[in-house]
C-alpha atoms as a PDB file:
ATOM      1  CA  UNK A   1       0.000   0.000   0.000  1.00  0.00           C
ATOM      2  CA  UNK A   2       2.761   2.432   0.961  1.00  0.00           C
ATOM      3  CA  UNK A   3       4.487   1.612  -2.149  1.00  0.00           C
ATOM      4  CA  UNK A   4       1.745   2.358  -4.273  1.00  0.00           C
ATOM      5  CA  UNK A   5       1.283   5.987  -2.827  1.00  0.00           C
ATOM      6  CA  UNK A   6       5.188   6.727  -3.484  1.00  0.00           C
ATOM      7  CA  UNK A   7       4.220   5.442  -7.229  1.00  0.00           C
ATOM      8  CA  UNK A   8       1.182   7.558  -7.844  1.00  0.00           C
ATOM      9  CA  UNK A   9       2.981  10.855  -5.923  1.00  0.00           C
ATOM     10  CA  UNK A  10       6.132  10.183  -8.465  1.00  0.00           C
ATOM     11  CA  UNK A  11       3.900   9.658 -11.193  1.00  0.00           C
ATOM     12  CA  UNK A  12       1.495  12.893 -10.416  1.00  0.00           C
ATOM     13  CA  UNK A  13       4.586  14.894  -9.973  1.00  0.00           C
ATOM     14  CA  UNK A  14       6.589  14.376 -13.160  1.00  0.00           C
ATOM     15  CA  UNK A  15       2.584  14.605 -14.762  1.00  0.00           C
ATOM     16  CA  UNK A  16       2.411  17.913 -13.348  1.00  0.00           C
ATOM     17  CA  UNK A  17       6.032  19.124 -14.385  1.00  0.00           C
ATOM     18  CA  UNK A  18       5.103  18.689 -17.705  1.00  0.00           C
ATOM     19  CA  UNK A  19       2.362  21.697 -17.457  1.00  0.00           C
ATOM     20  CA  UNK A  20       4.865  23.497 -15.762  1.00  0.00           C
ATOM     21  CA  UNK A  21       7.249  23.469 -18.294  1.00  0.00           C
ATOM     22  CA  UNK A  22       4.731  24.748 -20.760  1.00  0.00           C
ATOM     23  CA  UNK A  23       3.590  27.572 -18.626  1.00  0.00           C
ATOM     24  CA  UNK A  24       7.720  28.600 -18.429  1.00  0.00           C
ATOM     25  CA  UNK A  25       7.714  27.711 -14.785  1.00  0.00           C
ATOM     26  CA  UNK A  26      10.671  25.963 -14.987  1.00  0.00           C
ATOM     27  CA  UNK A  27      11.992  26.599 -11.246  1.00  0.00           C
ATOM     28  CA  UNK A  28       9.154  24.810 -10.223  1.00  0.00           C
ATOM     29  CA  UNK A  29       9.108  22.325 -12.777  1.00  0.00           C
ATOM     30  CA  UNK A  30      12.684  21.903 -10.998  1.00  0.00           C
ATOM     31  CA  UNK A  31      10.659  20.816  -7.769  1.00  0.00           C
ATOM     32  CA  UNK A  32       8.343  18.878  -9.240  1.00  0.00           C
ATOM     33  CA  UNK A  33      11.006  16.688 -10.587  1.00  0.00           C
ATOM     34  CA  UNK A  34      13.389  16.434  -7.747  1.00  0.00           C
ATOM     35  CA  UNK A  35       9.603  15.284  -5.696  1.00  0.00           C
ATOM     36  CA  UNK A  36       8.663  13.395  -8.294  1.00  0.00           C
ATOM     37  CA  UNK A  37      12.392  11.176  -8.229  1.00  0.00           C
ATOM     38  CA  UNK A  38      12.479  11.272  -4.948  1.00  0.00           C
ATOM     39  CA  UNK A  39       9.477   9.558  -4.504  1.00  0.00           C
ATOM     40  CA  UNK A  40       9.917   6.985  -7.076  1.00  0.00           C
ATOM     41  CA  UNK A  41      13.317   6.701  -5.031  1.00  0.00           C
ATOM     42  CA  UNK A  42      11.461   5.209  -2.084  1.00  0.00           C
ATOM     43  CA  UNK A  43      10.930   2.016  -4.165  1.00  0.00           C
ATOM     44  CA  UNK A  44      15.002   0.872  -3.902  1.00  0.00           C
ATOM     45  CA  UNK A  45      15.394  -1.413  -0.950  1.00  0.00           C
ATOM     46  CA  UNK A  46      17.738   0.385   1.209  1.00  0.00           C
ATOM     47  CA  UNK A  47      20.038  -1.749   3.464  1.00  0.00           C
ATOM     48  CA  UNK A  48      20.715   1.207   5.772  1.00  0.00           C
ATOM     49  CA  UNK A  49      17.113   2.239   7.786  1.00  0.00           C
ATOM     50  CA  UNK A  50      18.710   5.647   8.778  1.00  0.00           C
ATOM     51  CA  UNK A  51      19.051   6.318   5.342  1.00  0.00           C
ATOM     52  CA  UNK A  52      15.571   4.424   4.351  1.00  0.00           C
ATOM     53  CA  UNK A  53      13.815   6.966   7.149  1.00  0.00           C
ATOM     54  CA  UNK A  54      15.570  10.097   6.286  1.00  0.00           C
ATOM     55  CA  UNK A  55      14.833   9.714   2.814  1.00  0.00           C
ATOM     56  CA  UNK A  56      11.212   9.216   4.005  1.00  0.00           C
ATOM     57  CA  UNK A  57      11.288  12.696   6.083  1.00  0.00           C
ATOM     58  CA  UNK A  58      12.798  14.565   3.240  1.00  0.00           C
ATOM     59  CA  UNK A  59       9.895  13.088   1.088  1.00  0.00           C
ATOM     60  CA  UNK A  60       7.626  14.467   3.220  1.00  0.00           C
ATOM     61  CA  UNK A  61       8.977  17.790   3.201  1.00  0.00           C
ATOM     62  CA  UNK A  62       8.608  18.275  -0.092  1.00  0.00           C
ATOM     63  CA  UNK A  63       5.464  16.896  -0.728  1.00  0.00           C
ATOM     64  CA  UNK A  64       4.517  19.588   1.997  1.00  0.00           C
ATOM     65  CA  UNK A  65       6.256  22.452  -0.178  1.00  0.00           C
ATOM     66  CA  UNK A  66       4.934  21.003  -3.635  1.00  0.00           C
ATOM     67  CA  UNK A  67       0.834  20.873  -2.228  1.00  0.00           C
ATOM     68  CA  UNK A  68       0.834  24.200  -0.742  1.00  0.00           C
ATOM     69  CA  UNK A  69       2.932  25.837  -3.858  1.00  0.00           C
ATOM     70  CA  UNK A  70       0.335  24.160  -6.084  1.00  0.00           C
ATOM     71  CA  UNK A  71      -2.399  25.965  -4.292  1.00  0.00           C
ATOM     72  CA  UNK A  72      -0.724  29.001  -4.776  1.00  0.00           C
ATOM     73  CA  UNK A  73      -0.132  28.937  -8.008  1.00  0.00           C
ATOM     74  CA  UNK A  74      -4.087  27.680  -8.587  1.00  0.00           C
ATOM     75  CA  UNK A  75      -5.244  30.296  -6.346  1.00  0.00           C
ATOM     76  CA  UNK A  76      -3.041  33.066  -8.864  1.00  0.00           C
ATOM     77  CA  UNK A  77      -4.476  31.194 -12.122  1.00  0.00           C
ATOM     78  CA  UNK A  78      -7.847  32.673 -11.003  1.00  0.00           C
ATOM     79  CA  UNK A  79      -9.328  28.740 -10.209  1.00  0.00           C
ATOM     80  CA  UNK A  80     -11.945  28.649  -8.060  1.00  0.00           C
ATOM     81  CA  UNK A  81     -11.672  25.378  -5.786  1.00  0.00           C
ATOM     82  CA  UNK A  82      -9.251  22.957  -7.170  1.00  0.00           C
ATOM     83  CA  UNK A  83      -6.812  24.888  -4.794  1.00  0.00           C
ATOM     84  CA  UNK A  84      -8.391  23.683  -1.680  1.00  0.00           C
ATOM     85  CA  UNK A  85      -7.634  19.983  -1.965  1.00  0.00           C
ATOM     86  CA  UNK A  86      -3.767  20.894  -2.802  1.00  0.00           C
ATOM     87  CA  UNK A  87      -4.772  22.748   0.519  1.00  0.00           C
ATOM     88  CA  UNK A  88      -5.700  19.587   2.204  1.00  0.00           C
ATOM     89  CA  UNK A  89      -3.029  17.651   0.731  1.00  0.00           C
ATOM     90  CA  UNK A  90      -0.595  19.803   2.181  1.00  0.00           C
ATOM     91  CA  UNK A  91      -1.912  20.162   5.635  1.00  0.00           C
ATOM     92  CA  UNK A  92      -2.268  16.292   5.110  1.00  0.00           C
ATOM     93  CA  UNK A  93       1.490  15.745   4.923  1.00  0.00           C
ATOM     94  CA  UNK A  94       2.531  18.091   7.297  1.00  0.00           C
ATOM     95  CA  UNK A  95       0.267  15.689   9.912  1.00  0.00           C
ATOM     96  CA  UNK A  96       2.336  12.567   8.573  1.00  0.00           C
ATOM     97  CA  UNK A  97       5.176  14.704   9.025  1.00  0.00           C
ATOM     98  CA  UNK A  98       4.597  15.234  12.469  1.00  0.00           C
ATOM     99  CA  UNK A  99       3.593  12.015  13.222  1.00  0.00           C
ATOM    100  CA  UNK A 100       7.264  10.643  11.347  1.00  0.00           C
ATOM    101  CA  UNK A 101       9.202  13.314  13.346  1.00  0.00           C
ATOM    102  CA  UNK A 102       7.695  11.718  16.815  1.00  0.00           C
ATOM    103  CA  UNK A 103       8.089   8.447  16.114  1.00  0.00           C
ATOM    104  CA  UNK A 104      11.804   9.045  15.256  1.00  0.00           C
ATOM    105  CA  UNK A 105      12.081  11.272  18.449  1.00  0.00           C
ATOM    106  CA  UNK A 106      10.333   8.484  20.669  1.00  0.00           C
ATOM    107  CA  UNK A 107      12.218   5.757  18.749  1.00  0.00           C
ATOM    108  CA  UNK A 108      15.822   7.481  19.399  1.00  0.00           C
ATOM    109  CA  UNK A 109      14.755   8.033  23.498  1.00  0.00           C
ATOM    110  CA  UNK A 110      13.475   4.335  23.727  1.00  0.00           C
END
């Protein structure tokens, strides 16, 4: 199941870079493709679970900073609601964020 999401955020995210890169946004475009790969990186098998988990957190950073630019740049464009689930997405990950964050803290005090 877990998999799957890091497959459909990697796909959505070099999707979206596409547009991007027709609209000349090509900083962001930049994002989208470092979040897209990084995503799709989550499917390696990592020996190492340091490096397994801080890949993870770093994931979840930028899906943060991707959702909540997307809404920005929907709310600019003049659209009407699709910005409020890019809204949700992003206050979404910042939750799983959170949660990742304490269960490394509680993990490394254990």
């Amino acid at each position: 199941m877990i998999r799957a999401a890091f497959i459909l955020n990697g796909g959505l995210y070099l999707l979206g870079m596409s547009g991007l890169i027709s609209d000349g946004k090509w900083l962001f475009a930049g994002l989208y493709l470092l979040a897209g790969l990084a995503n799709l990186a989550m499917l390696i098998r990592f020996k190492e679970e340091r490096l397994k988990n801080g890949l993870n957190f770093f994931i979840l950073f930028l899906n943060v900073v991707v959702a909540f630019y997307t809404a920005v740049d929907y709310h600019l464009s003049g659209k009407q609601y699709v910005q409020y689930a890019w809204v949700l997405a992003g206050l979404m990950s910042v939750v799983a964020l959170v949660i990742q964050y304490r269960k490394r803290k509680y993990a490394s005090e254990v």
